[in-house]
N, C-alpha and C. Protein backbone atom coordinates (compact mmCIF):
# COMPACT_ATOMS: atom_id res chain seq x y z
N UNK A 1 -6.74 -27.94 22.79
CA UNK A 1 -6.90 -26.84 21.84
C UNK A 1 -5.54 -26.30 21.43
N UNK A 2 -5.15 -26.39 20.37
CA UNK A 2 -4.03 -25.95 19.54
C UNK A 2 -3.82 -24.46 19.79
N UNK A 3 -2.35 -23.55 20.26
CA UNK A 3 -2.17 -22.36 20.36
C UNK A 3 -1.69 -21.54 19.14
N UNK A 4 -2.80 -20.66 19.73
CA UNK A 4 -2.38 -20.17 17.83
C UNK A 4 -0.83 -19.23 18.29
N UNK A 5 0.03 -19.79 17.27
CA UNK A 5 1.23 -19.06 17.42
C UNK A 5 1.30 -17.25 16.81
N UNK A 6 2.54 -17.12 17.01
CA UNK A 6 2.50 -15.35 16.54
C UNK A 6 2.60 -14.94 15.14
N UNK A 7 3.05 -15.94 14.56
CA UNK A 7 2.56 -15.48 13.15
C UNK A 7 1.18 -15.61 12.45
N UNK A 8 0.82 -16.74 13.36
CA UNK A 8 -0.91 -16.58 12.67
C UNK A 8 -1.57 -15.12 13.13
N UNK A 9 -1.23 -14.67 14.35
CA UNK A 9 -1.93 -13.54 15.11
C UNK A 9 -1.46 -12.52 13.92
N UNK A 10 0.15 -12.32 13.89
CA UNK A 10 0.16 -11.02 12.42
C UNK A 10 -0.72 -11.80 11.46
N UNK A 11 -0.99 -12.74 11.11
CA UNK A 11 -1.39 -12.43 10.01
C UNK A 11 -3.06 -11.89 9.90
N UNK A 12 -3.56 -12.73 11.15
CA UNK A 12 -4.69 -11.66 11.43
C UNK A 12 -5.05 -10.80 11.43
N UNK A 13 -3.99 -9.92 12.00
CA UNK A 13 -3.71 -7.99 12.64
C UNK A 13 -3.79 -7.85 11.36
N UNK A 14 -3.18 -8.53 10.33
CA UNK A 14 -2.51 -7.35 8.73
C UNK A 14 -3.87 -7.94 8.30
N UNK A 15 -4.68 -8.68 8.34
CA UNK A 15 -5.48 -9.21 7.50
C UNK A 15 -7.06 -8.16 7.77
N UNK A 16 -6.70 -7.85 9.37
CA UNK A 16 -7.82 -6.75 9.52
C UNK A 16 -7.71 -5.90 9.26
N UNK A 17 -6.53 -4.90 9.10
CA UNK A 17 -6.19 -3.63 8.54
C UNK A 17 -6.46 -3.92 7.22
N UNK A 18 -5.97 -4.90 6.25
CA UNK A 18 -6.63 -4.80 4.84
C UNK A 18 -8.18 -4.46 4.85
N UNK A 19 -8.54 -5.31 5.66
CA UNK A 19 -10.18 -5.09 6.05
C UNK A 19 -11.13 -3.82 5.97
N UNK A 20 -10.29 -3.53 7.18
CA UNK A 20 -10.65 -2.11 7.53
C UNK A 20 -10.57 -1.15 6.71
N UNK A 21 -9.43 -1.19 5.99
CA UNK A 21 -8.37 -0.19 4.89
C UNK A 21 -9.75 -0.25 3.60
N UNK A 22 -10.68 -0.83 3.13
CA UNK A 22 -11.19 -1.12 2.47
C UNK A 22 -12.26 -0.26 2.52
N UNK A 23 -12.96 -0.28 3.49
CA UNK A 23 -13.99 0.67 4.29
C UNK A 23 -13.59 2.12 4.80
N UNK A 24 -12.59 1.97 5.34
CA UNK A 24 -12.40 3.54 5.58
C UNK A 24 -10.73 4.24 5.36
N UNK A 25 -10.08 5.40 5.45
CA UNK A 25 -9.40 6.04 5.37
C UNK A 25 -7.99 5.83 6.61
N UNK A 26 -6.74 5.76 6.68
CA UNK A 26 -5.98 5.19 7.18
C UNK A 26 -6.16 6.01 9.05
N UNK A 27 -6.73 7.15 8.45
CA UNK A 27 -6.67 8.40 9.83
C UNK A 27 -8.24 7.78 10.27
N UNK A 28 -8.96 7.04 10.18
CA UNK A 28 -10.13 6.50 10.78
C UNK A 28 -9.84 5.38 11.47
N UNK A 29 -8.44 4.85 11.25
CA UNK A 29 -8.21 3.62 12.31
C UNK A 29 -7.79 3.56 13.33
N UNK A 30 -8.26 3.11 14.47
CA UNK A 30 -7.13 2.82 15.46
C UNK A 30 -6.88 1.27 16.08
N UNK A 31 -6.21 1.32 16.89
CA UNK A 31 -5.61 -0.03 17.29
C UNK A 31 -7.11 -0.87 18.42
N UNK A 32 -7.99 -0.49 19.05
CA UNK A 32 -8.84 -0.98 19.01
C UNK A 32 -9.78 -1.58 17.72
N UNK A 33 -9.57 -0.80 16.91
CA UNK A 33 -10.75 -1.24 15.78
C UNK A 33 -10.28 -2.33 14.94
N UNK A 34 -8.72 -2.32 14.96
CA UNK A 34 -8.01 -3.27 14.53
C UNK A 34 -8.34 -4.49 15.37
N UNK A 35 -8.15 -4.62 16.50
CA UNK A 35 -8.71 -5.62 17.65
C UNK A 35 -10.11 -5.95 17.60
N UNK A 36 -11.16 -5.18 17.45
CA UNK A 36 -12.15 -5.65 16.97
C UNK A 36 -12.51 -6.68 16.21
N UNK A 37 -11.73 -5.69 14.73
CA UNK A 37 -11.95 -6.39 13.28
C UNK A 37 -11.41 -7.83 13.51
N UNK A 38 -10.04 -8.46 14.11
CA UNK A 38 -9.80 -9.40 13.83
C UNK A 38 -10.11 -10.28 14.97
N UNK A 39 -11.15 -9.71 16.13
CA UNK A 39 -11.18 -10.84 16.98
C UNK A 39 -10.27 -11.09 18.38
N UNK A 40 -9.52 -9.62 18.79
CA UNK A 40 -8.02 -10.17 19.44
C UNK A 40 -8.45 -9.03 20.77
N UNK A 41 -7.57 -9.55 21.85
CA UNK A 41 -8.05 -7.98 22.70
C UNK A 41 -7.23 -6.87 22.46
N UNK A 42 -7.37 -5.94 22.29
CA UNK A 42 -6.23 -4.79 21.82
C UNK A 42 -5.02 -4.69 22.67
N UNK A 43 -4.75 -5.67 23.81
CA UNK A 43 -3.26 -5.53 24.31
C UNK A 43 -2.88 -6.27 24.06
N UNK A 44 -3.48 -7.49 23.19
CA UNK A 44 -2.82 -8.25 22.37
C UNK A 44 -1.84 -7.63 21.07
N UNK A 45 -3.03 -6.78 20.37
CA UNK A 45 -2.46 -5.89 19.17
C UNK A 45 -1.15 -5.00 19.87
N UNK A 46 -1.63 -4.64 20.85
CA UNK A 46 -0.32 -3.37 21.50
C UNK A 46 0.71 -4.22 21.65
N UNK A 47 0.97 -6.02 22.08
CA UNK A 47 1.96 -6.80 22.48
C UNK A 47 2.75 -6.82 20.91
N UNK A 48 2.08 -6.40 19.83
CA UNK A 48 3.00 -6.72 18.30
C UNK A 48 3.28 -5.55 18.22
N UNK A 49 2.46 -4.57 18.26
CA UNK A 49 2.99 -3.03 17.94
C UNK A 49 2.46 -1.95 18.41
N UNK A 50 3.80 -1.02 18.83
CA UNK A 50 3.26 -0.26 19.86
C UNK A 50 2.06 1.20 19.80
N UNK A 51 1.80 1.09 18.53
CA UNK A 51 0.95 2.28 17.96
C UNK A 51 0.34 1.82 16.39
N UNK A 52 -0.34 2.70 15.69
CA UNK A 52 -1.49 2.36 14.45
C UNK A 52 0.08 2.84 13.71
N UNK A 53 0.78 3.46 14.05
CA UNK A 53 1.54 3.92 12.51
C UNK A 53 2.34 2.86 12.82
N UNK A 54 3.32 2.34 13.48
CA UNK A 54 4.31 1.51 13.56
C UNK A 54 3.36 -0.07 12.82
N UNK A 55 2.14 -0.59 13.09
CA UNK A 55 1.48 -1.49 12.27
C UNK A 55 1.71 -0.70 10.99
N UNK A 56 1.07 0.13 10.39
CA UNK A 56 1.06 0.45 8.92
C UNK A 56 2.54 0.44 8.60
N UNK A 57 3.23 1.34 9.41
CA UNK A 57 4.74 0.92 8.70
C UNK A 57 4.97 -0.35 8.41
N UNK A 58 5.13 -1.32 9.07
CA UNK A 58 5.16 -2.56 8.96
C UNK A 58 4.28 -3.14 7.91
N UNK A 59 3.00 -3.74 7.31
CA UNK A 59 2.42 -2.75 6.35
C UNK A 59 3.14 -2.80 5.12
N UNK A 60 3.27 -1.38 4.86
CA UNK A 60 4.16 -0.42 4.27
C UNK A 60 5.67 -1.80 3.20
N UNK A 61 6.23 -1.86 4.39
CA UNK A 61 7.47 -2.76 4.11
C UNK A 61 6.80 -3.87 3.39
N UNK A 62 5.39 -4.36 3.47
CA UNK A 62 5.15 -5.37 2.65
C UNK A 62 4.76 -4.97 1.08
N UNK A 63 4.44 -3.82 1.28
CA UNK A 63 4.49 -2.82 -0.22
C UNK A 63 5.48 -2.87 -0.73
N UNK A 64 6.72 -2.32 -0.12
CA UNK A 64 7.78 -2.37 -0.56
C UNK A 64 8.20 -3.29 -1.00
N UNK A 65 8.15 -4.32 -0.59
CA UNK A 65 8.97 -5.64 -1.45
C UNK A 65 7.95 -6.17 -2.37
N UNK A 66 6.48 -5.71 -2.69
CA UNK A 66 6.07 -6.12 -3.87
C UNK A 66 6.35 -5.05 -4.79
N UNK A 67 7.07 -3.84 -4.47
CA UNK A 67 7.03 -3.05 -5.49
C UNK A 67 8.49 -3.50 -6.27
N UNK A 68 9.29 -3.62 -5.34
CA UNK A 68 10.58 -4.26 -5.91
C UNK A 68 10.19 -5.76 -6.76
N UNK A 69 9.08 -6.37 -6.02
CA UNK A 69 8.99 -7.77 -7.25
C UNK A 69 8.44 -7.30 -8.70
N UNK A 70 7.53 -6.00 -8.25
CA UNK A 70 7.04 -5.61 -9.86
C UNK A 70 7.80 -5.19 -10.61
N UNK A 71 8.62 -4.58 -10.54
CA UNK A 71 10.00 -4.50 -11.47
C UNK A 71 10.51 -5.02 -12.32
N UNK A 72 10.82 -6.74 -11.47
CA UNK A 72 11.95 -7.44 -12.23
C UNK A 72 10.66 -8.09 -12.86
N UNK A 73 9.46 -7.80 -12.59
CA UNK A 73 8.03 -9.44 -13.42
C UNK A 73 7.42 -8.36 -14.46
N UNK A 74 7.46 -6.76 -14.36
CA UNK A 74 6.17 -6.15 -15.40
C UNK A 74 7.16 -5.52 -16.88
N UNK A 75 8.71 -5.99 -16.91
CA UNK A 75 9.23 -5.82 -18.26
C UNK A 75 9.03 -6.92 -19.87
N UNK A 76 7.77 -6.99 -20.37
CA UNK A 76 8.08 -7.59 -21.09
C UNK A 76 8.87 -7.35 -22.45
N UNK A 77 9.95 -8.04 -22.65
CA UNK A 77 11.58 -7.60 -23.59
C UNK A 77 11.15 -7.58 -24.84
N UNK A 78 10.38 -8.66 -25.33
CA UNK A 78 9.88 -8.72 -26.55
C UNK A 78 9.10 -7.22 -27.23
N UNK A 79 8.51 -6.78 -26.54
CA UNK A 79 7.76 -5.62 -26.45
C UNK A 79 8.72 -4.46 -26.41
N UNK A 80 9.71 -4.22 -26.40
CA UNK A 80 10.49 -2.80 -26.10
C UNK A 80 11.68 -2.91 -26.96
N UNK A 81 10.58 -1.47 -27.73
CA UNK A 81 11.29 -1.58 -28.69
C UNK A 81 11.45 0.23 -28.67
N UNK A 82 11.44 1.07 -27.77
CA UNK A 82 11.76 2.25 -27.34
C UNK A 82 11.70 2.34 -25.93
N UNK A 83 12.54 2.70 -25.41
CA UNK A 83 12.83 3.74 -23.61
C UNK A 83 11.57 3.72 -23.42
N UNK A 84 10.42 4.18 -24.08
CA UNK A 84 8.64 4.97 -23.30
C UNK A 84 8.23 3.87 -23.03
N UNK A 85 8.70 2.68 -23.61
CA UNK A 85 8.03 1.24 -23.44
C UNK A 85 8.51 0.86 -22.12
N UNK A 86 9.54 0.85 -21.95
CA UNK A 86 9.99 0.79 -20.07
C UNK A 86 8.56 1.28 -19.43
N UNK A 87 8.84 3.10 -19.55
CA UNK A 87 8.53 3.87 -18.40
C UNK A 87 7.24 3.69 -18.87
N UNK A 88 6.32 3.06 -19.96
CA UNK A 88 4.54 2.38 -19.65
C UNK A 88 4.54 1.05 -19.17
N UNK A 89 5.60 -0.15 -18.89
CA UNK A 89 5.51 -1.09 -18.82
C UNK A 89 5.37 -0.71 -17.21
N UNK A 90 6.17 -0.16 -16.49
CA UNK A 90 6.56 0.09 -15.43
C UNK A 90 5.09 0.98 -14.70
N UNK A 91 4.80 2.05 -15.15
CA UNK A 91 3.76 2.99 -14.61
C UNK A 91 2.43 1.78 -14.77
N UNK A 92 2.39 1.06 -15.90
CA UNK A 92 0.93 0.42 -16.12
C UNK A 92 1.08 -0.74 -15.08
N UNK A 93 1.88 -1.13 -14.41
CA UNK A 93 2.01 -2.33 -13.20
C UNK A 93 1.50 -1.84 -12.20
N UNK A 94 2.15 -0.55 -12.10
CA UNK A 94 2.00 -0.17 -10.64
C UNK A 94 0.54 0.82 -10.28
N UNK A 95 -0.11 0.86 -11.32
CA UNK A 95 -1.41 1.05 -11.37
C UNK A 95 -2.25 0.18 -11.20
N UNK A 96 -2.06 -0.57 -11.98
CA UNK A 96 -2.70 -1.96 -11.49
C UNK A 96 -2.90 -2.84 -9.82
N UNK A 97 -1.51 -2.15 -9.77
CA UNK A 97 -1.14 -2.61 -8.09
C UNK A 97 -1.98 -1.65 -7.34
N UNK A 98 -1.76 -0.28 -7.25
CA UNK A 98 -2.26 0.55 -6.13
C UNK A 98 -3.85 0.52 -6.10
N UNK A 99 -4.58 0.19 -7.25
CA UNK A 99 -6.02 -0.21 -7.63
C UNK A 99 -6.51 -1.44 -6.97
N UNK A 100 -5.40 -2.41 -6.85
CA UNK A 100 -6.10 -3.49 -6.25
C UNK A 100 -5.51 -3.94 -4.74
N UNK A 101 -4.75 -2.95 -4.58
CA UNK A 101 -4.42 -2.96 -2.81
C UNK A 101 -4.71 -1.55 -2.23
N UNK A 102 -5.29 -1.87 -1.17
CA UNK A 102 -6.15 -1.02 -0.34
C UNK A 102 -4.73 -0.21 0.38
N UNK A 103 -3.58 -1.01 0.99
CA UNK A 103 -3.07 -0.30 1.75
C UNK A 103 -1.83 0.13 1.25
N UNK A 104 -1.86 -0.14 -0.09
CA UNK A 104 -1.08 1.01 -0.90
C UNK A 104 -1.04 2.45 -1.10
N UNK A 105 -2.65 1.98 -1.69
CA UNK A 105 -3.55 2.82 -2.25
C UNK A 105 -3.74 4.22 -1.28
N UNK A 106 -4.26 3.61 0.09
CA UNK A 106 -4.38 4.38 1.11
C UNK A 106 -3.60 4.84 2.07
N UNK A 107 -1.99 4.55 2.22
CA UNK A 107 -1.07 4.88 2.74
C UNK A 107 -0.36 5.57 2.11
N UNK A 108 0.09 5.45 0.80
CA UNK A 108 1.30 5.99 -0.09
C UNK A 108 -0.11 7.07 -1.11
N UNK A 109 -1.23 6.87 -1.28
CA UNK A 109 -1.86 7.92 -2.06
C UNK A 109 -2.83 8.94 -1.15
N UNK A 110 -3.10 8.35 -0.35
CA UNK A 110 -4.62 9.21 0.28
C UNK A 110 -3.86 10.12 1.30
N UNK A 111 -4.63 10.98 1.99
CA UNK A 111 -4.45 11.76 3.09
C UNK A 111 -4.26 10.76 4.65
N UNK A 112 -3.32 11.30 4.84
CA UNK A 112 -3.35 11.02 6.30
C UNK A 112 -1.96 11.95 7.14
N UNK A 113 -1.64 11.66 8.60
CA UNK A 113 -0.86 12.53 9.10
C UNK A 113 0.60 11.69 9.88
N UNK A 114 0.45 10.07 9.20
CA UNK A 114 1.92 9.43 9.83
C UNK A 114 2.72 10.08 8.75
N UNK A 115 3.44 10.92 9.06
CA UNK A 115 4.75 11.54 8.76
C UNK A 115 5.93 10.19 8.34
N UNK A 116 6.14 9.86 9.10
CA UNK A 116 7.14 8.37 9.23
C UNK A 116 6.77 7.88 7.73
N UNK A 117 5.35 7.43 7.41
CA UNK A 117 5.50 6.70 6.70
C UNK A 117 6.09 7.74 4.67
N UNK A 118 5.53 8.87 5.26
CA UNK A 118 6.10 9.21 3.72
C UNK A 118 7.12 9.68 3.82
N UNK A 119 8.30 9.58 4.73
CA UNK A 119 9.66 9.56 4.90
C UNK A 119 9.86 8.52 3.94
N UNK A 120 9.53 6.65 5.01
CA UNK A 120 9.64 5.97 4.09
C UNK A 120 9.29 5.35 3.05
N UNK A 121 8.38 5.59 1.96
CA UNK A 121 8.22 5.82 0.77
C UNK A 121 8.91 6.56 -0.07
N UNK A 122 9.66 8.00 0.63
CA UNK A 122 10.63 8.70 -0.46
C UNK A 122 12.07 7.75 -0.46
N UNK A 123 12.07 7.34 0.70
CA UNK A 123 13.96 6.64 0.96
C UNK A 123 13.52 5.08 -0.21
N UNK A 124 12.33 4.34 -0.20
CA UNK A 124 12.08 3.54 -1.01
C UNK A 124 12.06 3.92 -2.36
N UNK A 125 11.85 5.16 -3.31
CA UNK A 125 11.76 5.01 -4.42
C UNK A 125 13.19 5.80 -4.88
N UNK A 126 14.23 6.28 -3.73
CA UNK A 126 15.23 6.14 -3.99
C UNK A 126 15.74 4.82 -4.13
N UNK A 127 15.27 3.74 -3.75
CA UNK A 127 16.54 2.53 -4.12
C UNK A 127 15.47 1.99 -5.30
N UNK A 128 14.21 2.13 -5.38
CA UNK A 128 13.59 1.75 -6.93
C UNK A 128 14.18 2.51 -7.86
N UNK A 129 14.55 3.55 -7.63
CA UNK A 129 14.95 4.21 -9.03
C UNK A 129 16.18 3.76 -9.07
N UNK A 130 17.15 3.35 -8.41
CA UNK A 130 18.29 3.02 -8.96
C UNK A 130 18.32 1.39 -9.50
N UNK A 131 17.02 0.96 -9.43
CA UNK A 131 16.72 -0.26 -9.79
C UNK A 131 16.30 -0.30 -11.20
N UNK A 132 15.38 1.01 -11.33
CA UNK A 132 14.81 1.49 -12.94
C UNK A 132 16.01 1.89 -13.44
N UNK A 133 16.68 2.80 -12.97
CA UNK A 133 17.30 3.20 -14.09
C UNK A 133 18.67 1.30 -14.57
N UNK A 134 18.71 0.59 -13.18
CA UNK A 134 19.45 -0.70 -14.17
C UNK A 134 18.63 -1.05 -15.05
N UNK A 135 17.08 -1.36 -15.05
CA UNK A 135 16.28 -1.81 -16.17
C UNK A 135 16.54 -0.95 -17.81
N UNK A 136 17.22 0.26 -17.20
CA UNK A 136 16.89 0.88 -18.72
C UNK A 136 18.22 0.47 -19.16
N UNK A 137 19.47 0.55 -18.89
CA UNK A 137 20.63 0.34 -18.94
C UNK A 137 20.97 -0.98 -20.06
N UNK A 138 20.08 -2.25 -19.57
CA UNK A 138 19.96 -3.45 -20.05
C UNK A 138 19.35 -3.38 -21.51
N UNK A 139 18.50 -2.22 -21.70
CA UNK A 139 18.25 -2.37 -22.88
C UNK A 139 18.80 -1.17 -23.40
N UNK A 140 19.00 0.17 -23.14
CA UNK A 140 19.33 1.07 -23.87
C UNK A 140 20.49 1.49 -23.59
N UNK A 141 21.57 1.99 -24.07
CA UNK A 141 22.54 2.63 -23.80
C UNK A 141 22.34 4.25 -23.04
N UNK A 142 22.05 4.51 -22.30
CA UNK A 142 21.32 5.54 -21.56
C UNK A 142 22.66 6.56 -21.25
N UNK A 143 22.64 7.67 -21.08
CA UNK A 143 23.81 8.73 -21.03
C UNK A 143 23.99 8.66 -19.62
N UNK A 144 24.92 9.23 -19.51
CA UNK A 144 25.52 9.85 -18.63
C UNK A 144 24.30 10.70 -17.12
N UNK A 145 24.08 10.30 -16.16
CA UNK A 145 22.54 10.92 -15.39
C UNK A 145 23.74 12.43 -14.48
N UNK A 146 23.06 13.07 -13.87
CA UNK A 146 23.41 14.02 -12.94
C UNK A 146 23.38 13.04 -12.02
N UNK A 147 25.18 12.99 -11.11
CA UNK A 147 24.84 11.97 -9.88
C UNK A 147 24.37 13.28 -8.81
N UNK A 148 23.61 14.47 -8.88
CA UNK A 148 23.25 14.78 -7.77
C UNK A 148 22.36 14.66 -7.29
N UNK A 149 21.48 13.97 -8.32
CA UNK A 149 19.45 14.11 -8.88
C UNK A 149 19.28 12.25 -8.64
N UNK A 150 18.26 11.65 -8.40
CA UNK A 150 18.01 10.39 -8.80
C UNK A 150 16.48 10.43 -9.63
N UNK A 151 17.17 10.57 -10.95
CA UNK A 151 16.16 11.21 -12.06
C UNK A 151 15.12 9.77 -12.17
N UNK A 152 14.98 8.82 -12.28
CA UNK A 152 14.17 8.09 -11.75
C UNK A 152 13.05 7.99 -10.93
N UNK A 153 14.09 8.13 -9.72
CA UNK A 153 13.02 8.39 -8.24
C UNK A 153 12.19 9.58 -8.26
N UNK A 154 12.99 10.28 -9.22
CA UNK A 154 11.88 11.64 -9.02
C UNK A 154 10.97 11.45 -9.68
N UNK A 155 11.08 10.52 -11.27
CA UNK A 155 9.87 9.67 -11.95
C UNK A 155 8.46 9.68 -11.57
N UNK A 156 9.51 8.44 -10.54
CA UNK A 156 7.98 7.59 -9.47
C UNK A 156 7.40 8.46 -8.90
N UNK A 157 8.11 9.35 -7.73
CA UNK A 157 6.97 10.19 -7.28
C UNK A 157 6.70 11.30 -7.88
N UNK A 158 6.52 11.64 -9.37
CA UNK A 158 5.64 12.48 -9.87
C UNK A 158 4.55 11.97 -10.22
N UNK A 159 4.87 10.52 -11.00
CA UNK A 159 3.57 9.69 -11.05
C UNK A 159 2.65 9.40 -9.94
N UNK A 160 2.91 9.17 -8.74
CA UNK A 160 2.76 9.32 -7.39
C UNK A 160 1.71 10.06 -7.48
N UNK A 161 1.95 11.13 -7.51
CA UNK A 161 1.24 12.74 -7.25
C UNK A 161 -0.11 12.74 -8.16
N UNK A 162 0.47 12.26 -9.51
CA UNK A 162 -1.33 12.43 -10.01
C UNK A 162 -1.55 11.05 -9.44
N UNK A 163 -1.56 9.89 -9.34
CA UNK A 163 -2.03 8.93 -8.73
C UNK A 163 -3.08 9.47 -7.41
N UNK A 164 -2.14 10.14 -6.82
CA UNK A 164 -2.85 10.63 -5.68
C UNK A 164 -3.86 11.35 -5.51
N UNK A 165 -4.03 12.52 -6.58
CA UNK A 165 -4.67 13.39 -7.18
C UNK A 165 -6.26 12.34 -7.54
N UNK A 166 -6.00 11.46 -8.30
CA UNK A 166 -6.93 10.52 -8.98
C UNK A 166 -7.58 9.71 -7.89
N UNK A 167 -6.67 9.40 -6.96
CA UNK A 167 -7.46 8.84 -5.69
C UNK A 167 -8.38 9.41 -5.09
N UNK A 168 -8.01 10.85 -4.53
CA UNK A 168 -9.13 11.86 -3.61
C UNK A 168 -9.85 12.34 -4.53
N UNK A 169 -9.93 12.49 -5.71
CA UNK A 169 -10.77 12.89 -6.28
C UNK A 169 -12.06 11.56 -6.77
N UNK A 170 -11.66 10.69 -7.42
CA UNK A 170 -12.47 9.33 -7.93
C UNK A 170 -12.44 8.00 -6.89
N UNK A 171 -11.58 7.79 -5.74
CA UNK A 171 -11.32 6.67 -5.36
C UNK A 171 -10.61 5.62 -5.73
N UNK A 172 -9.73 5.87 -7.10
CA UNK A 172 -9.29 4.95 -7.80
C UNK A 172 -7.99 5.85 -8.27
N UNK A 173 -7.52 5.03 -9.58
CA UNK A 173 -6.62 5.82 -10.34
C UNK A 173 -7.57 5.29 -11.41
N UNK A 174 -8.05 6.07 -12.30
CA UNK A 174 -8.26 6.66 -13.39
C UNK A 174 -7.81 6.21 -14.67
N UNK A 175 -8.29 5.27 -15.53
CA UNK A 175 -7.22 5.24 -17.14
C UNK A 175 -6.79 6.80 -17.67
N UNK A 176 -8.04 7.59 -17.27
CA UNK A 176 -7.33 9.06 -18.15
C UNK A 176 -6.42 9.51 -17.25
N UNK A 177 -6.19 9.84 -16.21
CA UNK A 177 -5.10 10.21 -15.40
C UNK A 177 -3.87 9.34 -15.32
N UNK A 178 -4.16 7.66 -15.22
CA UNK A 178 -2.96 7.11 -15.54
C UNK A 178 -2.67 7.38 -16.50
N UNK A 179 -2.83 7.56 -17.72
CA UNK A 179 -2.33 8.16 -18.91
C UNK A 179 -1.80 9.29 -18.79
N UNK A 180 -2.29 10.34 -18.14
CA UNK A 180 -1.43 11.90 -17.87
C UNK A 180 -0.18 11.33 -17.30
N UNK A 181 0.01 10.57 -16.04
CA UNK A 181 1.12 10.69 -15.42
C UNK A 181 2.32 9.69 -16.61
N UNK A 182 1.92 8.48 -17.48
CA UNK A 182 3.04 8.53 -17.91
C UNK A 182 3.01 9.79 -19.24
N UNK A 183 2.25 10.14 -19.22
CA UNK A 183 2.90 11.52 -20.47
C UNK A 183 3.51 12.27 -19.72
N UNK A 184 3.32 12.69 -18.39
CA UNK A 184 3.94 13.50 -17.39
C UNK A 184 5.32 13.04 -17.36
N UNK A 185 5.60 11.66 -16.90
CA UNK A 185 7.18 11.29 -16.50
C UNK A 185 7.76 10.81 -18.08
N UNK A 186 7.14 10.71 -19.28
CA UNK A 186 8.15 10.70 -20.09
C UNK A 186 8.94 11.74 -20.37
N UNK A 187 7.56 12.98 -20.47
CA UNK A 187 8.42 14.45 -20.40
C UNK A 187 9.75 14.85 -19.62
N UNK A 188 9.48 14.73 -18.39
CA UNK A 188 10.65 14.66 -17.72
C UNK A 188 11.47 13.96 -18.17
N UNK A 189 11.69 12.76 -18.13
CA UNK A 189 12.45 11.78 -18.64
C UNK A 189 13.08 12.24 -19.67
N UNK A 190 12.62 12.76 -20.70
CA UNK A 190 13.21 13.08 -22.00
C UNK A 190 14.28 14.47 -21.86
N UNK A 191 14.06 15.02 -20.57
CA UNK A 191 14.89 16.21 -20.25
C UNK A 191 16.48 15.37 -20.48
N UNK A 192 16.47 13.87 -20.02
CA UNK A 192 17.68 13.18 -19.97
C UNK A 192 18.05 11.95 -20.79
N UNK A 193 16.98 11.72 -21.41
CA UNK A 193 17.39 10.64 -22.17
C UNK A 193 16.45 10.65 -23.52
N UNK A 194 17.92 10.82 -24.59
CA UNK A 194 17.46 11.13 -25.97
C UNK A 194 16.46 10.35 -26.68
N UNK A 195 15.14 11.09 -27.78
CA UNK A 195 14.46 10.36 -28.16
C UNK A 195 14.97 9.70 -29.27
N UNK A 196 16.52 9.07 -29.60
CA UNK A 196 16.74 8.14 -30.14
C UNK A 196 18.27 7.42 -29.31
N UNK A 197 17.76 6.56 -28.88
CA UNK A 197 18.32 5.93 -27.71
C UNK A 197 19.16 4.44 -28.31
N UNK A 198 19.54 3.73 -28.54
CA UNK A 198 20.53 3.34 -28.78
C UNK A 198 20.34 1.84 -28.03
N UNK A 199 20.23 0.74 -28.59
CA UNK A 199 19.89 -0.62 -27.47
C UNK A 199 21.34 -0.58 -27.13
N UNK A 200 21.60 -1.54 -25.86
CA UNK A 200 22.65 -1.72 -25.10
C UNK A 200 23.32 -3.12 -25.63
N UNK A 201 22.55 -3.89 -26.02
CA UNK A 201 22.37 -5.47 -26.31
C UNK A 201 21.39 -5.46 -27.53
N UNK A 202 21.85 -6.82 -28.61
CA UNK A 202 20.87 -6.96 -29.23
C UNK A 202 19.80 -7.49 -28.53
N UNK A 203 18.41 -7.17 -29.27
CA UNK A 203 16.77 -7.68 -28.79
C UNK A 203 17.10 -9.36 -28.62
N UNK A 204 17.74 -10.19 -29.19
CA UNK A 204 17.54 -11.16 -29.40
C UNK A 204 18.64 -11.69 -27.92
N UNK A 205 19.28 -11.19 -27.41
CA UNK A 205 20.20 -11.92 -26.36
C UNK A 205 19.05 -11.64 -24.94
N UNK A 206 18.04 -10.35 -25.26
CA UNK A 206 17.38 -10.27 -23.74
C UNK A 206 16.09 -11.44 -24.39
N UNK A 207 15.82 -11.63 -25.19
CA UNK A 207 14.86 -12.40 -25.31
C UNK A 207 14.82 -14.11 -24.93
N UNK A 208 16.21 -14.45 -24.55
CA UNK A 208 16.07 -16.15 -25.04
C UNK A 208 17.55 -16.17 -23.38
């Protein structure tokens, strides 16, 4: 009989927390039920991680690097032909995303009490925003930002907030509420960057 090695076992553990994450609320799990769901004895689960938040963190980090892949994949160039076109290309991805992952959805939007993890979610959309604001750069000539503010990051998590809002209230995010939040962060946005903005490059060098 073939031993199942340790990466098949994570992928189990993460595969039951999606599971679980589906059915109930992140503060309804614990590390037995996780052991349950996937079949394992729970000092197996305790041998990968030593508590339910340190799994979700872990988790978490796999959010993170799809949020960084949505970035560089949800700009289409052809299409932007104003700054608002960014900040809908950008908000309409990541709606899409938190709608169809459970432990997005339910870690970074819903209620719960790991502290840790919305530490790291704010330190993450500090290095996304300095990632957005290169996206805008490439196409617009963008001014001068306050280096004390990361006017970006503060973007994301305002959109965040009604996201979140739209979750506990409907279970989802909402087309009419996704729509508030980017009218929400263009407003802001526009506190800093003029509504006639200036391309950086011609259309035709980001296109080809």
């Amino acid at each position: 009989m073939r031993k199942v090695t340790t990466e098949e076992k994570l992928i189990r553990i993460h595969d039951a927390v999606v599971q679980l994450m589906e059915r109930r609320e992140a503060t309804d799990i614990s590390m037995y039920d996780v052991a349950k769901e996937c079949g394992m004895a729970t000092s197996t689960v305790y041998h990968h991680y030593p508590n339910i938040e340190n799994l979700f963190h872990n988790l978490l980090d796999d959010v993170f690097i799809d949020f960084d892949s949505l970035l560089s994949k949800c700009i289409d160039a052809e299409h932007v032909s104003h700054w608002t076109d960014i900040n809908r290309m950008i908000e309409t991805a990541y709606v899409n995303y938190y709608n169809n992952n459970p432990i997005a959805k339910k870690l970074i939007l819903g209620r719960h009490t790991f502290t840790e993890l919305g530490h790291a979610d704010t330190e993450n959309d500090l290095i996304l925003g300095k990632e957005v604001e290169t996206i805008y750069r490439q196409f617009f000539d963008v001014p001068q930002l306050p280096q004390s503010i990361n006017v970006f990051a503060i973007s994301l998590q305002v959109a965040d907030k009604i996201y979140s809002l739209s979750y506990r209230q409907h279970g989802c995010i909402t087309p009419e509420l996704a729509n508030e939040a980017i009218r929400l962060t263009e407003s802001y946005l526009q506190l800093y960057i003029p509504p006639i903005c200036q391309r950086s490059v011609p259309i035709t060098e980001l296109t080809h």
